[in-house]
C-alpha atoms as a PDB file:
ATOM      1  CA  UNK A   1     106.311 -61.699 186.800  1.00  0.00           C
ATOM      2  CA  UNK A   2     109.515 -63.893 186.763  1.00  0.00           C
ATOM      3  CA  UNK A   3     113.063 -62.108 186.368  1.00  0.00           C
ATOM      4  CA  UNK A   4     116.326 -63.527 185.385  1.00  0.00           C
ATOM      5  CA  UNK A   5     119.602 -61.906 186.999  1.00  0.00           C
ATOM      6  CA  UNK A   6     122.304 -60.599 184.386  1.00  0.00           C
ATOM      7  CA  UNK A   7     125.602 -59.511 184.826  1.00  0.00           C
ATOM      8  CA  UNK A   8     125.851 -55.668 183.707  1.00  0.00           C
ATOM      9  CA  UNK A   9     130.212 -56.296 183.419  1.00  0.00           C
ATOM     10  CA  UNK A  10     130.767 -60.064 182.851  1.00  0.00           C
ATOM     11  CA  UNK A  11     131.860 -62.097 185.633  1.00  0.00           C
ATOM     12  CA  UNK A  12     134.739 -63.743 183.493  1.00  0.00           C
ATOM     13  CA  UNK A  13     136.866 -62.501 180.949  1.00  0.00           C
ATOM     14  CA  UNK A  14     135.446 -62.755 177.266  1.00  0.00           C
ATOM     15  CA  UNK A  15     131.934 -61.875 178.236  1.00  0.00           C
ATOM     16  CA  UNK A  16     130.024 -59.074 177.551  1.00  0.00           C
ATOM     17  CA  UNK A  17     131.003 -55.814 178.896  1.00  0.00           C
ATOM     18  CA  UNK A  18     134.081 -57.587 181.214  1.00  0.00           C
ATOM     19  CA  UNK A  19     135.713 -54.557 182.609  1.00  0.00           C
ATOM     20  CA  UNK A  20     139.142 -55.397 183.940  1.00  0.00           C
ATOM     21  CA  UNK A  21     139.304 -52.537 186.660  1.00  0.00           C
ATOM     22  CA  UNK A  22     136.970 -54.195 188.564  1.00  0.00           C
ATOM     23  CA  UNK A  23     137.434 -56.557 191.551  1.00  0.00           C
ATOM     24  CA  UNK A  24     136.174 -59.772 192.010  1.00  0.00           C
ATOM     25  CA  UNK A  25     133.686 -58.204 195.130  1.00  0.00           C
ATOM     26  CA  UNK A  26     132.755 -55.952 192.589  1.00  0.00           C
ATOM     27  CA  UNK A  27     131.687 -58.336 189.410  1.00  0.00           C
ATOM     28  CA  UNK A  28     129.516 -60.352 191.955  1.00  0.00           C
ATOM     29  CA  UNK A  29     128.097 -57.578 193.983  1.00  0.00           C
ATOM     30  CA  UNK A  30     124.261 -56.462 193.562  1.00  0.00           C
ATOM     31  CA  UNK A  31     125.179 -52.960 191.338  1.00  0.00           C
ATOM     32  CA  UNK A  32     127.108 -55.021 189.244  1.00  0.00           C
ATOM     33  CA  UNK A  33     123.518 -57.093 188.204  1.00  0.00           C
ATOM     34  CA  UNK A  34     120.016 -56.686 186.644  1.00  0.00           C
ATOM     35  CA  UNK A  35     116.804 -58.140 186.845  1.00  0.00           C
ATOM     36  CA  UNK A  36     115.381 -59.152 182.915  1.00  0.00           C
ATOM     37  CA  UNK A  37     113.126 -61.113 181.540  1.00  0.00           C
ATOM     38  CA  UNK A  38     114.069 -64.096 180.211  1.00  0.00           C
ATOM     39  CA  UNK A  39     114.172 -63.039 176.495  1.00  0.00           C
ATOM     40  CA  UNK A  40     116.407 -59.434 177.385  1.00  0.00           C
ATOM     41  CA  UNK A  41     118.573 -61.413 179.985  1.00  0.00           C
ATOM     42  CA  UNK A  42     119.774 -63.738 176.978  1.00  0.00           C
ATOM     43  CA  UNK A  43     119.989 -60.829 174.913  1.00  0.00           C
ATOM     44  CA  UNK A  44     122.450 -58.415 177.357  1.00  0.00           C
ATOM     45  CA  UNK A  45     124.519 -62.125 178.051  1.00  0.00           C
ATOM     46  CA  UNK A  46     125.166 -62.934 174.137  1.00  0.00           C
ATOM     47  CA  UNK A  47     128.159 -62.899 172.981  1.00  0.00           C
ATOM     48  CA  UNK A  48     127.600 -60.344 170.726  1.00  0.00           C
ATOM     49  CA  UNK A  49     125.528 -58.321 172.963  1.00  0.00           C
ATOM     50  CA  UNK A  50     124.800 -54.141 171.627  1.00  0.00           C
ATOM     51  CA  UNK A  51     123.707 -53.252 174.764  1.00  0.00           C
ATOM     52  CA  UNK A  52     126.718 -50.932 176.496  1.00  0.00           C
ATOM     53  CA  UNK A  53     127.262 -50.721 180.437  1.00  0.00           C
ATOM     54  CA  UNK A  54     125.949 -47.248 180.358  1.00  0.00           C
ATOM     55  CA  UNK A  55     122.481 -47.856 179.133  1.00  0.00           C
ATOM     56  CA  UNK A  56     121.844 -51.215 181.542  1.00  0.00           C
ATOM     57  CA  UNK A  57     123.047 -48.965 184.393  1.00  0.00           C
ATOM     58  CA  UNK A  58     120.700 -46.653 183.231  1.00  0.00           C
ATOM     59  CA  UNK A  59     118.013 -49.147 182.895  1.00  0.00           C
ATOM     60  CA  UNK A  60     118.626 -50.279 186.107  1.00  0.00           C
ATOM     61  CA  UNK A  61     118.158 -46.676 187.600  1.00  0.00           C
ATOM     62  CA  UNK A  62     115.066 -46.326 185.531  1.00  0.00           C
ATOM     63  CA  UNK A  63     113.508 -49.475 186.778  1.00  0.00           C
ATOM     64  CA  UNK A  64     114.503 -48.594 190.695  1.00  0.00           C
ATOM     65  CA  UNK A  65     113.635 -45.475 190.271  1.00  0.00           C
ATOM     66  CA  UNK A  66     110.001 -46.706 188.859  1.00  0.00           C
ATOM     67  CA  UNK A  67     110.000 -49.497 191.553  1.00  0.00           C
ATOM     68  CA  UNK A  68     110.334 -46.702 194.307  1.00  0.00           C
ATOM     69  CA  UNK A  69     107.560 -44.689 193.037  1.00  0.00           C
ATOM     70  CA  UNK A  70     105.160 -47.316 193.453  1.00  0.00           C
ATOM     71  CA  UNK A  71     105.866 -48.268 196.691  1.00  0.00           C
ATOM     72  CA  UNK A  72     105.876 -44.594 197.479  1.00  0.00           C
ATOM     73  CA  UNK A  73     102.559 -43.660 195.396  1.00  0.00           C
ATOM     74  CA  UNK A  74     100.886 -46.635 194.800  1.00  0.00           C
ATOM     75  CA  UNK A  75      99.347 -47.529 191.086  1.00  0.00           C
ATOM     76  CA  UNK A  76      99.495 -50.423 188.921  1.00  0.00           C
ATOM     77  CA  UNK A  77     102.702 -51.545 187.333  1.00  0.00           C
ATOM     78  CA  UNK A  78     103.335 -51.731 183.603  1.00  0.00           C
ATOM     79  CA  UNK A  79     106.294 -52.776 181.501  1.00  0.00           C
ATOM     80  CA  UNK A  80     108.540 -50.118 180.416  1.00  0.00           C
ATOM     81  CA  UNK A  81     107.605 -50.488 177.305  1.00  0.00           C
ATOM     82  CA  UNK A  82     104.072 -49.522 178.275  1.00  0.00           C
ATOM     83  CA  UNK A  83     105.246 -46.300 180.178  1.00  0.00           C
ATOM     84  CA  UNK A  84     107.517 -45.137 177.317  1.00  0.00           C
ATOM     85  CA  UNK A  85     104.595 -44.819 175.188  1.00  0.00           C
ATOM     86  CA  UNK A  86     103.903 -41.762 176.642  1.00  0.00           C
ATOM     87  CA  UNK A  87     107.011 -40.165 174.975  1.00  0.00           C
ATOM     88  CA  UNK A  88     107.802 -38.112 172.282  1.00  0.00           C
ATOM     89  CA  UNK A  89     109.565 -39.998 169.096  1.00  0.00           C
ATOM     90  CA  UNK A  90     108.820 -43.579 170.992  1.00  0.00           C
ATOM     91  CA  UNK A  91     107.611 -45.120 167.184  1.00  0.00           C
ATOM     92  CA  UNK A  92     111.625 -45.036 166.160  1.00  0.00           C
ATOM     93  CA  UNK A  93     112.981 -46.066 169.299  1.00  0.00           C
ATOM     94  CA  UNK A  94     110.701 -48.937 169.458  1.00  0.00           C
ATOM     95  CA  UNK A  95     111.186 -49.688 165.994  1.00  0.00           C
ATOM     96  CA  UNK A  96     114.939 -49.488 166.258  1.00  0.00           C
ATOM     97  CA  UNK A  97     114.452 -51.721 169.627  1.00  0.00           C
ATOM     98  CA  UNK A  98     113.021 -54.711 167.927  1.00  0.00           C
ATOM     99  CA  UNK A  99     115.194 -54.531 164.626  1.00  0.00           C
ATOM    100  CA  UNK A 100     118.418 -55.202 167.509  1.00  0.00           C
ATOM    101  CA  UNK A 101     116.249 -57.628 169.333  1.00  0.00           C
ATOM    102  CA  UNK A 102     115.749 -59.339 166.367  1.00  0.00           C
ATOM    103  CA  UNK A 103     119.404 -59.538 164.517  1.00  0.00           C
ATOM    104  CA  UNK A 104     120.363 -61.056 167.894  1.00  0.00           C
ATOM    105  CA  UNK A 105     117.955 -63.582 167.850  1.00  0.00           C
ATOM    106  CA  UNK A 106     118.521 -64.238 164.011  1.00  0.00           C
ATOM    107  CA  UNK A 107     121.720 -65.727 165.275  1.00  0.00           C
ATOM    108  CA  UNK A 108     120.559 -67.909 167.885  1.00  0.00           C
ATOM    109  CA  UNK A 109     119.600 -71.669 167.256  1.00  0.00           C
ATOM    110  CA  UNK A 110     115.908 -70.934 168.225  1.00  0.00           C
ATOM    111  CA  UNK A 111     115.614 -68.815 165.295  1.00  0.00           C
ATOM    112  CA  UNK A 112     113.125 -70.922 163.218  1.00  0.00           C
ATOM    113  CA  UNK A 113     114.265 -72.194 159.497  1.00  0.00           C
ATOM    114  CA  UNK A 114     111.321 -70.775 157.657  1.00  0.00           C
ATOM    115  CA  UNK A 115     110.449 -66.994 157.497  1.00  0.00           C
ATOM    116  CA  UNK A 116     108.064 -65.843 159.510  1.00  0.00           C
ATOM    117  CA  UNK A 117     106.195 -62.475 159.054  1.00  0.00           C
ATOM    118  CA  UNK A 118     106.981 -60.722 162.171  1.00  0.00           C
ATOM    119  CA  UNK A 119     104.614 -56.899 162.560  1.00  0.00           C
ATOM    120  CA  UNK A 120     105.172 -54.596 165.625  1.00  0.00           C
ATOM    121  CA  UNK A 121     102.060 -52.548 165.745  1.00  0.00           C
ATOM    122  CA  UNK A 122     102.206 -49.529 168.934  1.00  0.00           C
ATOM    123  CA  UNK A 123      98.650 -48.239 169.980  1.00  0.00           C
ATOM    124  CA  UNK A 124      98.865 -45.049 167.926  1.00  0.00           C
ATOM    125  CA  UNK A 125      97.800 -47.440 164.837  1.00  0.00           C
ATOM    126  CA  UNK A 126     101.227 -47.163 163.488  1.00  0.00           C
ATOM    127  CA  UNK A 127     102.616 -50.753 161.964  1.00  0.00           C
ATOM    128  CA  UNK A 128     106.329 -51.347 161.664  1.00  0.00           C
ATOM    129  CA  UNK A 129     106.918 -54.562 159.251  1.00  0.00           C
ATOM    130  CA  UNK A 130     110.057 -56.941 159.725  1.00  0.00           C
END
């Protein structure tokens, strides 16, 4: 599993989420970052990133929070998108996950030319087409 740091506030004006009130200690510091994969980490750092301070720092508590049960209680470690499944109303939040996923890669220069048919099928059987 590799991981890609992100800023959660921008280190430099006119990036995403630059918040003014904090100090230069504070934009480089550790609670100021976030471990992605490569894919999100692009994603949170785009210019035109959707994704607000408040829900990476709650990401981030999510993920240490996971991270600490493991270590605590052992068991194998899966994604979060693995261990949300086991929500209530997770078909419309993943659906509405990979719609934003997607318009921000739409606008990217890897986007490819040509359509491709893109389908987002979760284990209950139910198929989202894009």
């Amino acid at each position: 599993m590799l991981g890609i740091a992100a800023h959660i506030c921008a280190a430099a004006p006119g990036g995403p989420r630059y918040n003014s009130n904090q100090t230069p200690e504070q934009r480089s510091a550790p609670d100021n970052g976030i471990w992605m994969c490569r894919i999100h980490a692009a994603a949170i750092d785009a210019k035109d990133s959707k994704y607000t301070e408040t829900l990476l720092y709650e990401w981030k508590a999510k993920a240490q929070e996971y991270a600490r049960h493991l270590v605590l209680h052992g068991g194998t470690p899966q994604s979060p998108a693995v261990r949300v499944l086991a929500d209530g109303g997770v078909d419309e939040r993943l659906r509405n996950a990979a719609i934003e996923d997607l318009e921000v890669f739409r606008r990217t220069q890897k986007w490819p030319a040509t359509d491709v048919a893109l389908t987002l099928e979760v284990p209950r059987g139910q198929v989202f087409d894009f």
